[in-house]
Protein backbone atom coordinates (compact mmCIF):
# COMPACT_ATOMS: atom_id res chain seq x y z
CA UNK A 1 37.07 65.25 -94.08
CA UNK A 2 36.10 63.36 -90.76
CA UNK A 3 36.40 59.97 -90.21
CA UNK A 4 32.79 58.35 -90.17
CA UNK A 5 30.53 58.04 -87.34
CA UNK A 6 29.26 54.75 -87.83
CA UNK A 7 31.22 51.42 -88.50
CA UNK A 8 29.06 48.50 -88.72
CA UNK A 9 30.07 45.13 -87.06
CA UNK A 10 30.65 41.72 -89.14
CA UNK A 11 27.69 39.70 -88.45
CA UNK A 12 30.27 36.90 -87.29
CA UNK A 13 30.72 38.80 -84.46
CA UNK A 14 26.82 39.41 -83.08
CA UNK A 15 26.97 37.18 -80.30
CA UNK A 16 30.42 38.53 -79.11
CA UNK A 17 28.54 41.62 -78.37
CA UNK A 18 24.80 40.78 -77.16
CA UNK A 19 26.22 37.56 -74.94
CA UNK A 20 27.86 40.04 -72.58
CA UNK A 21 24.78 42.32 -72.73
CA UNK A 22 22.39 39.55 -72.59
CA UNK A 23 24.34 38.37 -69.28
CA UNK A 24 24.72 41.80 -67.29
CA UNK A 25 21.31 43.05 -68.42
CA UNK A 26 19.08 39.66 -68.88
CA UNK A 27 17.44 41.05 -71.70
CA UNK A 28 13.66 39.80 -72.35
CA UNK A 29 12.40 40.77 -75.55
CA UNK A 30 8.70 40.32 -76.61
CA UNK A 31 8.32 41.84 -73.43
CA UNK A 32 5.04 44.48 -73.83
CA UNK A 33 4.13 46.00 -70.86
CA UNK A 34 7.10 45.90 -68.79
CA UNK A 35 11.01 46.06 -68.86
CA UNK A 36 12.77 43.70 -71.64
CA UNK A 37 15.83 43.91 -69.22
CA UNK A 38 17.11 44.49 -65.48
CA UNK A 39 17.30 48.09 -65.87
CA UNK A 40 20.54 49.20 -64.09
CA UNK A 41 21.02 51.28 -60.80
CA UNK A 42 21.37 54.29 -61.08
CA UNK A 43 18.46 54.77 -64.24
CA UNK A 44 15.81 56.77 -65.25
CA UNK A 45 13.33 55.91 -67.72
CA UNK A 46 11.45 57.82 -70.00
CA UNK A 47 7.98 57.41 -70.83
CA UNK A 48 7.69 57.76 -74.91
CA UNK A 49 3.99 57.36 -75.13
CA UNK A 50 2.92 60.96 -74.83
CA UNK A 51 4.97 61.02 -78.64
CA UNK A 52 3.35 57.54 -80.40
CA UNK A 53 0.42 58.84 -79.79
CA UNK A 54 0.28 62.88 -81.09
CA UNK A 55 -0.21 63.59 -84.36
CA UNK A 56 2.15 62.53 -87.25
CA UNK A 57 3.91 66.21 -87.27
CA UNK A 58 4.02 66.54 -83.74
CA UNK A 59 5.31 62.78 -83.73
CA UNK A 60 7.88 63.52 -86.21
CA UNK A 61 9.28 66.23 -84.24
CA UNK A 62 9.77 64.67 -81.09
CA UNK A 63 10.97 61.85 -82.71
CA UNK A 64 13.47 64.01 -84.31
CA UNK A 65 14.34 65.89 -80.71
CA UNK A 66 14.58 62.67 -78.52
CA UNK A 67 17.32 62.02 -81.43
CA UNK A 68 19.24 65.40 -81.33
CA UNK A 69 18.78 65.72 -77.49
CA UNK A 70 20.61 61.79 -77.22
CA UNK A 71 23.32 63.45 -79.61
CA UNK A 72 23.73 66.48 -77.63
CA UNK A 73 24.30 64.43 -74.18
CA UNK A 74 26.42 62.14 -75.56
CA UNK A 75 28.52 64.55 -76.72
CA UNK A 76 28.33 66.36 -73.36
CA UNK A 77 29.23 63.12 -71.60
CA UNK A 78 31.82 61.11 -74.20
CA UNK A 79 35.38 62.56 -75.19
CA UNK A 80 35.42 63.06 -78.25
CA UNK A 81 37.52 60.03 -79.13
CA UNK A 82 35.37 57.53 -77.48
CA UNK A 83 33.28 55.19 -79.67
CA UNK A 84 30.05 53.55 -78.36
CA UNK A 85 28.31 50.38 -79.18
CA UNK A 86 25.24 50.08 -80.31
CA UNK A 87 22.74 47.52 -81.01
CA UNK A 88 19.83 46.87 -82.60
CA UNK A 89 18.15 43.58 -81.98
CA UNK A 90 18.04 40.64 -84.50
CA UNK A 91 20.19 43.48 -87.23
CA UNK A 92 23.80 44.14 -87.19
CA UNK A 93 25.50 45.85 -84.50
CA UNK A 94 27.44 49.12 -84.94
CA UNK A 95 30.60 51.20 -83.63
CA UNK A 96 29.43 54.65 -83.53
CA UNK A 97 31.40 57.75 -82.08
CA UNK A 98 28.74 60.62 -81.77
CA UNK A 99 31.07 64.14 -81.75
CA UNK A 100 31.94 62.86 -85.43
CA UNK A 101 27.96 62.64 -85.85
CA UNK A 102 27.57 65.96 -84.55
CA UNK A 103 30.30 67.06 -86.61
CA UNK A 104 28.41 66.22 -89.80
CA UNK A 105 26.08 68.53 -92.38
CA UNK A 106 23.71 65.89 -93.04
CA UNK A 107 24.38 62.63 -90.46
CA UNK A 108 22.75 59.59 -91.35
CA UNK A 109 21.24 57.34 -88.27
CA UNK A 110 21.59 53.68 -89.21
CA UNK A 111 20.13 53.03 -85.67
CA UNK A 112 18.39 55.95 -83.37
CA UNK A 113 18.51 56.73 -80.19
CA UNK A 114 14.45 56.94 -80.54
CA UNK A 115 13.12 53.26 -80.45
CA UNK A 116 10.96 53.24 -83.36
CA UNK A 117 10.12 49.70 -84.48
CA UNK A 118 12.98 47.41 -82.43
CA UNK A 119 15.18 47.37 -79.13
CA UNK A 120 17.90 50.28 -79.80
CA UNK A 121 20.72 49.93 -77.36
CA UNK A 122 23.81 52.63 -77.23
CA UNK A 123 26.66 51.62 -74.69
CA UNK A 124 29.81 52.36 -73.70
CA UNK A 125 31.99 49.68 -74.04
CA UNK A 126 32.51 48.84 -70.48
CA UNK A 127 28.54 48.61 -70.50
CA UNK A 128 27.87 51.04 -67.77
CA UNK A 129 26.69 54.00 -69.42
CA UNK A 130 23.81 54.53 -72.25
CA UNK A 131 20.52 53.89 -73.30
CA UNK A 132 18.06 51.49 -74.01
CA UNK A 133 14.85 51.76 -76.11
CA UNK A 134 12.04 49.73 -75.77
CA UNK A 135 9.68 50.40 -79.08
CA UNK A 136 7.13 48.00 -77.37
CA UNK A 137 6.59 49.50 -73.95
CA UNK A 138 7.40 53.20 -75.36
CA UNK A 139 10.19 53.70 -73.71
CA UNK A 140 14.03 54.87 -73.29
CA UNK A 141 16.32 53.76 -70.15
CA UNK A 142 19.04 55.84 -69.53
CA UNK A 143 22.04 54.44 -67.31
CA UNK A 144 24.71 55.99 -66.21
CA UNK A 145 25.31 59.02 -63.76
CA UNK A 146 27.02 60.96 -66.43
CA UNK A 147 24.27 60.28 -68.86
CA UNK A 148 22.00 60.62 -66.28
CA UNK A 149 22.59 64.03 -65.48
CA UNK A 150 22.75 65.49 -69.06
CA UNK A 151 19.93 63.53 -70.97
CA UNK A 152 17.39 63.34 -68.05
CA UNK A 153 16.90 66.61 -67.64
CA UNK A 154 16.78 66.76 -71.46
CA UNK A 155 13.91 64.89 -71.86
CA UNK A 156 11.83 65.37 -68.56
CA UNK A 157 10.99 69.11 -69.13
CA UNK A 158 8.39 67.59 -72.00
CA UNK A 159 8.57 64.01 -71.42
CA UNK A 160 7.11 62.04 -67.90
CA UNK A 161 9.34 59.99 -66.01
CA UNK A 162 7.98 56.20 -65.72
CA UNK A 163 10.62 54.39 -63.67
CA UNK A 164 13.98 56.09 -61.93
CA UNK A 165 16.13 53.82 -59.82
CA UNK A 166 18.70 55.12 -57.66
């Protein structure tokens, strides 16, 4: 048996994690129609709207891909030891290594990679590298050459670009 892929954080510790995010990033949410923070150079982001509005099977499966296709790139760009954090706005936060999610038959997703509903963040924990959905404005920031180069690519065979700063 594997060790799990998600730990969640104690509560008590919330602002130890989305002060320093708040402060490099300057996050802004209720933000609609534009970036809730000062996406990072290099980034690319994705525009999700394309997928909220198809049908509700075609919607389900590119939910489902933008998901698996996060997964796969992490675990292209992460060693397999290295845990990420991730957080999800106004909810507790999360420790989550993703070649242990990979590794499992059925894995669970406390928090996606697809931002359906809040702000989903994944980071390294230097805060240089990882994504950031935006449920409001339909879309996903990645940061990071390293995740860069393997999600981009990814997602832009099917999905437009809206932003890419280099």
């Amino acid at each position: 048996m594997t060790a799990p892929a998600w730990q969640e954080i104690d509560m008590e510790h919330y602002e130890d994690f989305w002060a320093p995010f708040d402060a490099q990033f300057r996050f802004r949410p209720h933000q609609s129609r534009e970036p809730a923070i000062n996406e990072p150079t290099p980034s690319v982001t994705i525009d999700l709207a394309p997928i909220f509005t198809s049908k509700p099977v075609q919607f389900a499966a590119a939910h489902d891909a933008v998901n698996s296709f996060g997964l796969l790139a992490m675990t292209q760009t992460f060693a397999p030891s290295q845990r990420l954090l991730v957080l999800d706005w106004q909810h507790p936060a999360w420790w989550f290594w993703p070649h242990r999610q990979a590794a499992e038959d059925q894995p669970r997703w406390p928090v996606e990679v697809f931002p359906d509903g809040d702000y989903y963040i994944f980071l390294s924990e230097d805060m240089t590298t990882g994504t950031f959905g935006h449920p409001w404005e339909r879309t996903l920031c990645i940061f990071g050459v390293s995740l860069i180069s393997t999600l981009a690519p990814l997602l832009t065979t099917w999905l437009p670009t809206k932003r890419a700063r280099s």
